[in-house]
Protein backbone atom coordinates (compact mmCIF):
# COMPACT_ATOMS: atom_id res chain seq x y z
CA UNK A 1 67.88 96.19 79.30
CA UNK A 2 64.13 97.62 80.73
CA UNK A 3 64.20 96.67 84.55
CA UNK A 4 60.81 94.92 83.83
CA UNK A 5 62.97 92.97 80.99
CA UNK A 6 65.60 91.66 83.66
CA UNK A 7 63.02 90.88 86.26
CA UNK A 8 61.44 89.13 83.87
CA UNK A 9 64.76 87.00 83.16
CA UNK A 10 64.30 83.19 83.60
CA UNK A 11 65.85 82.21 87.04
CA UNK A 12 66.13 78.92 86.01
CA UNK A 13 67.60 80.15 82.49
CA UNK A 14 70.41 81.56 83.90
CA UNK A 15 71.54 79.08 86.71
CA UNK A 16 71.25 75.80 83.93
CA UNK A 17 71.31 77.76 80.50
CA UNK A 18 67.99 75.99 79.81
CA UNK A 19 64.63 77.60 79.87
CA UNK A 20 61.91 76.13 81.81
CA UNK A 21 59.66 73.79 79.72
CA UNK A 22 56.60 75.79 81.25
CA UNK A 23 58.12 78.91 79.93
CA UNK A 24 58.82 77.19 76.46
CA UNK A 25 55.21 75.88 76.19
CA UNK A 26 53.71 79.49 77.13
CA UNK A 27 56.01 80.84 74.19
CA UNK A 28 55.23 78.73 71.61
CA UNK A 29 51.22 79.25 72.48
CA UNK A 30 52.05 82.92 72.67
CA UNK A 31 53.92 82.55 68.79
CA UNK A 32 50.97 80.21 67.48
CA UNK A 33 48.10 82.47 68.43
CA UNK A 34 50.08 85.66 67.07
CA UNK A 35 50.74 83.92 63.94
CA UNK A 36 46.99 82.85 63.56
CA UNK A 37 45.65 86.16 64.01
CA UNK A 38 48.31 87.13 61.51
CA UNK A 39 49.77 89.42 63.43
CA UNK A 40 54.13 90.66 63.66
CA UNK A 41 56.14 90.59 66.74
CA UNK A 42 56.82 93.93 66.13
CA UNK A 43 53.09 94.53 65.92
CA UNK A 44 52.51 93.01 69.43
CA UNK A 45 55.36 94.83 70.56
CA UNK A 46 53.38 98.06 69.75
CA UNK A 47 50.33 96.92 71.38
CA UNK A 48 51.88 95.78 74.75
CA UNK A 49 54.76 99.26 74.70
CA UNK A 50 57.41 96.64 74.94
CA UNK A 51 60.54 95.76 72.25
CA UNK A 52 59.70 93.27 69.36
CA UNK A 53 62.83 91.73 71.03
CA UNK A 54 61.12 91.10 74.00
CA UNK A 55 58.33 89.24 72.23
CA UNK A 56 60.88 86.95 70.48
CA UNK A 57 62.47 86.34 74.29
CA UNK A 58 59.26 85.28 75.54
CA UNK A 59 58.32 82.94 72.38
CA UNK A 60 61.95 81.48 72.74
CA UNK A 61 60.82 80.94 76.89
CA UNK A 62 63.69 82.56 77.14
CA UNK A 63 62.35 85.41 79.69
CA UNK A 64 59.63 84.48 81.74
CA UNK A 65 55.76 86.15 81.36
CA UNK A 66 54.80 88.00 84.08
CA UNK A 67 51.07 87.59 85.37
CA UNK A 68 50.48 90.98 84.70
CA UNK A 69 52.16 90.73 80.74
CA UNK A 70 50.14 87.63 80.34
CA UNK A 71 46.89 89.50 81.15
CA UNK A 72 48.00 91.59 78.87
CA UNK A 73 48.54 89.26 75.95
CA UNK A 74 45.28 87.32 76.78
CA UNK A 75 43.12 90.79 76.08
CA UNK A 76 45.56 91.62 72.73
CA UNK A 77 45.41 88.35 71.56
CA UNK A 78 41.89 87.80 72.62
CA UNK A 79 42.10 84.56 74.41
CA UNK A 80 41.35 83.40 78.07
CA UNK A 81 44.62 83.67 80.28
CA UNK A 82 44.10 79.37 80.28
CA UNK A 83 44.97 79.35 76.16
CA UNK A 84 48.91 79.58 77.08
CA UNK A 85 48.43 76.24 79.79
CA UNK A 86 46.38 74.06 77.06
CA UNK A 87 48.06 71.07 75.87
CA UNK A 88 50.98 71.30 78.04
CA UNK A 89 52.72 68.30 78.31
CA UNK A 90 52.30 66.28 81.58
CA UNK A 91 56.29 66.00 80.95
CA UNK A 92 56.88 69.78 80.90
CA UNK A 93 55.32 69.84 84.10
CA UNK A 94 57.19 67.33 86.05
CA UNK A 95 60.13 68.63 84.39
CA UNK A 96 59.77 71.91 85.72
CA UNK A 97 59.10 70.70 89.31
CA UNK A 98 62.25 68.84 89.00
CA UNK A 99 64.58 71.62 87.61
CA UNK A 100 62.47 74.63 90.07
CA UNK A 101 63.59 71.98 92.94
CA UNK A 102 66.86 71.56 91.53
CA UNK A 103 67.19 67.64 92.22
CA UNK A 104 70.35 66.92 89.60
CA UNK A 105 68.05 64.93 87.41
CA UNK A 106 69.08 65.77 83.46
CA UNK A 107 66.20 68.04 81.59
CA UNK A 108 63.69 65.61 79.69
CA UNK A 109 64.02 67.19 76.32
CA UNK A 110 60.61 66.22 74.94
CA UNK A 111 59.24 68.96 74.18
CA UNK A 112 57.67 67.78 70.85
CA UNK A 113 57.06 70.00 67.92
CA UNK A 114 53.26 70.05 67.72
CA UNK A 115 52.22 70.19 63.77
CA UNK A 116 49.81 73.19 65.01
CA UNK A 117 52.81 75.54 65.67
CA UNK A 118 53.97 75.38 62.68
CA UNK A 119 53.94 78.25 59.85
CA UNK A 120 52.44 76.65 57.28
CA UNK A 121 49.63 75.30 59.63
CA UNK A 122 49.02 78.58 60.98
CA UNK A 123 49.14 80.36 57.15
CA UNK A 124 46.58 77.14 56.07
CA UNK A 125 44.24 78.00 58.60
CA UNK A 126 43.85 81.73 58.92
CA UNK A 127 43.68 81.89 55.27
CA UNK A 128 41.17 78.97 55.11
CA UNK A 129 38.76 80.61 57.40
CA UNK A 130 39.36 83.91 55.22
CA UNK A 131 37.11 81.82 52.59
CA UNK A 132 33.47 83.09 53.18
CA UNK A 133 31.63 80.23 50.62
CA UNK A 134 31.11 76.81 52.84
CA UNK A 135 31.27 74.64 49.65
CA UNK A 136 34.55 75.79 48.67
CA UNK A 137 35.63 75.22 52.21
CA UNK A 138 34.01 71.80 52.26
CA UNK A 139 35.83 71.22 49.07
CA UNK A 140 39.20 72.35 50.33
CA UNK A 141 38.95 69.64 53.13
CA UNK A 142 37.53 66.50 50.67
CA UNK A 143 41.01 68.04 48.15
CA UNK A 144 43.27 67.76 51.63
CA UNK A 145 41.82 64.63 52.77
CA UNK A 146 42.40 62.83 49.04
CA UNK A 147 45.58 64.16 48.69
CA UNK A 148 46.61 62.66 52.17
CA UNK A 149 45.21 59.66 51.33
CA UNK A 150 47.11 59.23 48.32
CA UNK A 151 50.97 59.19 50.31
């Protein structure tokens, strides 16, 4: 293990065996924007001269992201250092207070799986904006929207 990668390590993670929620949410924002832009761990691996391992560990929230690495992912990713924070639940937050002040209280495991993280959503919509005619894109949407309509 890199010394970066063990300094790195979730603190929390290893005293409870849970990752911090904050961590979690920062991993899955990592994972969604990487998978939008189409792009492999192994490829963002390259990019930041880290392990594709490493990249899986901080998608998991498994290892903490340093400031520094998250600068780092903001320019390769090309998104402000504030994408990873959006839409964190208020719950993640008071959940992290809780566990970082270590008051006994059992982990709120609501961390919800947001329909935007997922594959298919991510595959849908980089491919969707890969269409350069606006009427077949308008037409895509009025085909989703029936078809939704229809369950």
């Amino acid at each position: 293990m890199k010394k970066e990668d063990s300094n790195n390590k979730n603190i929390l993670s290893s005293r409870t065996g849970i990752p911090n929620p904050v961590d979690i949410h920062v991993g899955k924002r990592l994972k969604q924007r990487r998978m939008l832009l189409g792009v492999s761990q192994t490829q963002m691996a390259d990019t930041l001269g880290i392990s594709f391992q490493q990249i899986q560990k901080y998608e998991k929230g498994t290892n903490r992201v340093s400031a520094s690495r998250l600068v780092d992912l903001s320019n390769a990713l090309s998104v402000n250092i504030t994408y990873f924070f959006n839409e964190i639940a208020t719950n993640a937050l008071k959940q992290s207070t809780k566990l970082i002040t270590n008051l006994g209280e059992e982990p709120l495991n609501e961390i919800t799986d947001n329909p935007m993280t997922k594959r298919e959503t991510l595959t849908l919509v980089r491919n969707y904006y890969k269409i350069t005619d606006e009427k077949k894109r308008r037409s895509i949407i009025a085909l989703c929207k029936a078809l939704a309509e229809k369950n």
